[in-house]
C-alpha atoms as a PDB file:
ATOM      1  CA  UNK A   1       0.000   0.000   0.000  1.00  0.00           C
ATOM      2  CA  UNK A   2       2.874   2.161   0.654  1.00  0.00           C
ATOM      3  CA  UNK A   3       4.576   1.844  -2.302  1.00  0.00           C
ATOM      4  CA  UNK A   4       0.932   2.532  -4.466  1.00  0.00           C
ATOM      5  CA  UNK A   5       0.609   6.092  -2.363  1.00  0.00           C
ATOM      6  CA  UNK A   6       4.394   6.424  -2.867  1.00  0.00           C
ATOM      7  CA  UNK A   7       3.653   6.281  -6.858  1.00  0.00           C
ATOM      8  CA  UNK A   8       0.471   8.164  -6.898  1.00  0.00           C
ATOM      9  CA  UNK A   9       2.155  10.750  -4.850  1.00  0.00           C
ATOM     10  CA  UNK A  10       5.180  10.692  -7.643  1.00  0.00           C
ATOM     11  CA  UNK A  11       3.058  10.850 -10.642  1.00  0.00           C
ATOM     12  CA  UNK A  12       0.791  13.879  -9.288  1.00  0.00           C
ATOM     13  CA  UNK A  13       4.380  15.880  -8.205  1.00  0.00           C
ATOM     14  CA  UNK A  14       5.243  15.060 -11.498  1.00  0.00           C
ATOM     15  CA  UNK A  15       2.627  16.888 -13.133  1.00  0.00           C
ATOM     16  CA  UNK A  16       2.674  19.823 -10.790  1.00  0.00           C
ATOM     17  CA  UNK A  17       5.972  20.748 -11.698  1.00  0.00           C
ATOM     18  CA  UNK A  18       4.426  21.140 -15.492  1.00  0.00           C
ATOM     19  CA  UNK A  19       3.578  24.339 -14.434  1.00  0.00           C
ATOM     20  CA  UNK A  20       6.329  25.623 -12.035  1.00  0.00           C
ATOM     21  CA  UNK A  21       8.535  27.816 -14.581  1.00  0.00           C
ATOM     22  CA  UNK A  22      11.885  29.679 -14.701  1.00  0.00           C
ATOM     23  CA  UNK A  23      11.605  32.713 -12.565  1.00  0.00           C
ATOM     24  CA  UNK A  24      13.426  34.810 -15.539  1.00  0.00           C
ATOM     25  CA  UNK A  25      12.574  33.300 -18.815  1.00  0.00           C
ATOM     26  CA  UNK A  26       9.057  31.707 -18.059  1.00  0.00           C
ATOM     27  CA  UNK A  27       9.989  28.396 -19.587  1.00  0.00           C
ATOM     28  CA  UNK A  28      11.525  25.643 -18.345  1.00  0.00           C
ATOM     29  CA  UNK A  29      14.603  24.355 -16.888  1.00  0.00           C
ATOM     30  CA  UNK A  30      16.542  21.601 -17.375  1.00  0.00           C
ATOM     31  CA  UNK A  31      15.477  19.944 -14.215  1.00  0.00           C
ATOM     32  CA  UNK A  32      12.242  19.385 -15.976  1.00  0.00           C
ATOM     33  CA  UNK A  33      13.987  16.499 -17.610  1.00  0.00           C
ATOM     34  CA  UNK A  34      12.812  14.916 -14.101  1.00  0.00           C
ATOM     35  CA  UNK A  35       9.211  15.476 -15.068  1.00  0.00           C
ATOM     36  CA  UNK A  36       9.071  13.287 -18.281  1.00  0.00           C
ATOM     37  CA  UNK A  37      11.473  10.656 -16.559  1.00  0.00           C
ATOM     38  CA  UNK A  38       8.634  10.499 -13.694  1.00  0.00           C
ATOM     39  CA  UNK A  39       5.731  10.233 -15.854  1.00  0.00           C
ATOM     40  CA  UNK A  40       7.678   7.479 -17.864  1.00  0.00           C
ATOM     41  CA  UNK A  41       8.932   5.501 -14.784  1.00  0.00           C
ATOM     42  CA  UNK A  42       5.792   5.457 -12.694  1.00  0.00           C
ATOM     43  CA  UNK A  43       3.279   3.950 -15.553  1.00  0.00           C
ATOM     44  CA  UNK A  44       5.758   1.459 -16.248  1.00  0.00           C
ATOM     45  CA  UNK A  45       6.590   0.246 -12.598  1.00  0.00           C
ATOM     46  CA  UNK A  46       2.785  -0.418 -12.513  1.00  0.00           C
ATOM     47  CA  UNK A  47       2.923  -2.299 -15.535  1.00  0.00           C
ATOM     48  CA  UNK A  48       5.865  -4.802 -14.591  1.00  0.00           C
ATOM     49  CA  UNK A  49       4.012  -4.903 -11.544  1.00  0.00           C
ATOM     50  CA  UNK A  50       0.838  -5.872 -12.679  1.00  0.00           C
ATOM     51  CA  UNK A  51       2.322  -8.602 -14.940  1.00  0.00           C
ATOM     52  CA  UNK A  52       3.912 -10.274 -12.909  1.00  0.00           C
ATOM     53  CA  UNK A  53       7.477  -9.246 -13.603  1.00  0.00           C
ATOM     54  CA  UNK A  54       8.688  -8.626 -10.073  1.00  0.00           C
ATOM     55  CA  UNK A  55      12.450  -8.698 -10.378  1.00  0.00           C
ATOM     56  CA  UNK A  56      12.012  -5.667 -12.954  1.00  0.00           C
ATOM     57  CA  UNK A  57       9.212  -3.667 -10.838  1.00  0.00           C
ATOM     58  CA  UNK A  58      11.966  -4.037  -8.273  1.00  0.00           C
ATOM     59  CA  UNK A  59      14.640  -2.570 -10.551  1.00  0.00           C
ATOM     60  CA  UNK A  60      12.502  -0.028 -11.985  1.00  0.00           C
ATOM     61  CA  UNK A  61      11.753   0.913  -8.079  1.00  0.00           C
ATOM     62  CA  UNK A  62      15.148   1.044  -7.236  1.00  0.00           C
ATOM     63  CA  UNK A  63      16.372   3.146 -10.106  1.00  0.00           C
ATOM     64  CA  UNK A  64      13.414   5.500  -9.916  1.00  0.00           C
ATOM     65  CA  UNK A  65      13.786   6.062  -6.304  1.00  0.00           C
ATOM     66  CA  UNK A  66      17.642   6.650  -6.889  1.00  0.00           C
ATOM     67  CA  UNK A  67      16.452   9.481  -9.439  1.00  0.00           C
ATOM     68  CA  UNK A  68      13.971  10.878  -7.618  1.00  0.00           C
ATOM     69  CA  UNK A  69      15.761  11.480  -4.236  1.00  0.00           C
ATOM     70  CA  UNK A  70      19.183  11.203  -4.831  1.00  0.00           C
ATOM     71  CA  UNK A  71      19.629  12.923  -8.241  1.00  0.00           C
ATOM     72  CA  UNK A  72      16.915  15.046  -8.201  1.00  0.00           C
ATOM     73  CA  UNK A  73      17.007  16.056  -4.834  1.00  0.00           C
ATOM     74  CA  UNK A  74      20.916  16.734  -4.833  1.00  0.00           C
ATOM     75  CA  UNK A  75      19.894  18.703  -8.284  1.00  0.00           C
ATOM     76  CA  UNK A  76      17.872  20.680  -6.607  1.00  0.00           C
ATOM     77  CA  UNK A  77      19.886  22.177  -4.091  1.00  0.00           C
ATOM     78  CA  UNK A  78      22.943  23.338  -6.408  1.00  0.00           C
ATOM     79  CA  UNK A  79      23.890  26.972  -5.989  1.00  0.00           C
ATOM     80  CA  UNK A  80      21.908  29.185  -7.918  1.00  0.00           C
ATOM     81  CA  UNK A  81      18.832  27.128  -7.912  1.00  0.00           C
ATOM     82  CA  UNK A  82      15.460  28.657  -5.745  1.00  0.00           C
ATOM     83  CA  UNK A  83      15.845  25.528  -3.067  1.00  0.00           C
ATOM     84  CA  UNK A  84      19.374  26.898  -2.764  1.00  0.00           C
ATOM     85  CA  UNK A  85      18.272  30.640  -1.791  1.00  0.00           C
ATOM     86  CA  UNK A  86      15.075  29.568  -0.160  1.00  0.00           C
ATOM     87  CA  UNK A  87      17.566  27.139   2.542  1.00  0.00           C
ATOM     88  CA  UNK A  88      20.949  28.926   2.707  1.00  0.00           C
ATOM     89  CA  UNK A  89      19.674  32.541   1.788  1.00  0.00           C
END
């Protein structure tokens, strides 16, 4: 049950960040790269899942949750970047 509100939680993030935008240009950044890998990753965990395939749901779950918390998250705090100002001023 965890891991389904984990996903759901992922996939509706995902498309919330659709319409968070560069503060100067309007458009977005390259971070958004995250958004299309999310909305990618979390149909298709569901779908080795669903099948059956439980050694790749687990690899797909273990390389999405590498991207989403290590990479992004690391991504997101680089200097320069809004996390960055909002946490260290």
């Amino acid at each position: 049950m965890l891991g389904k509100v984990w996903l759901a939680l992922m996939f509706v993030t995902a498309i919330a960040t659709i319409f968070i935008r560069n503060f100067e240009s309007g458009g977005f950044s390259w971070i958004h790269i995250f958004t299309v890998l999310t909305l990618i990753a979390v149909p298709q965990a569901i779908m080795t899942a669903r099948r059956g395939q439980i050694a790749a749901h687990k690899k797909h779950m273990v390389q999405f949750y590498c991207g989403a918390v290590v990479v992004a998250g690391i991504t997101a705090f680089l200097p320069g970047r809004t996390m960055w100002q909002w946490v260290f001023g």
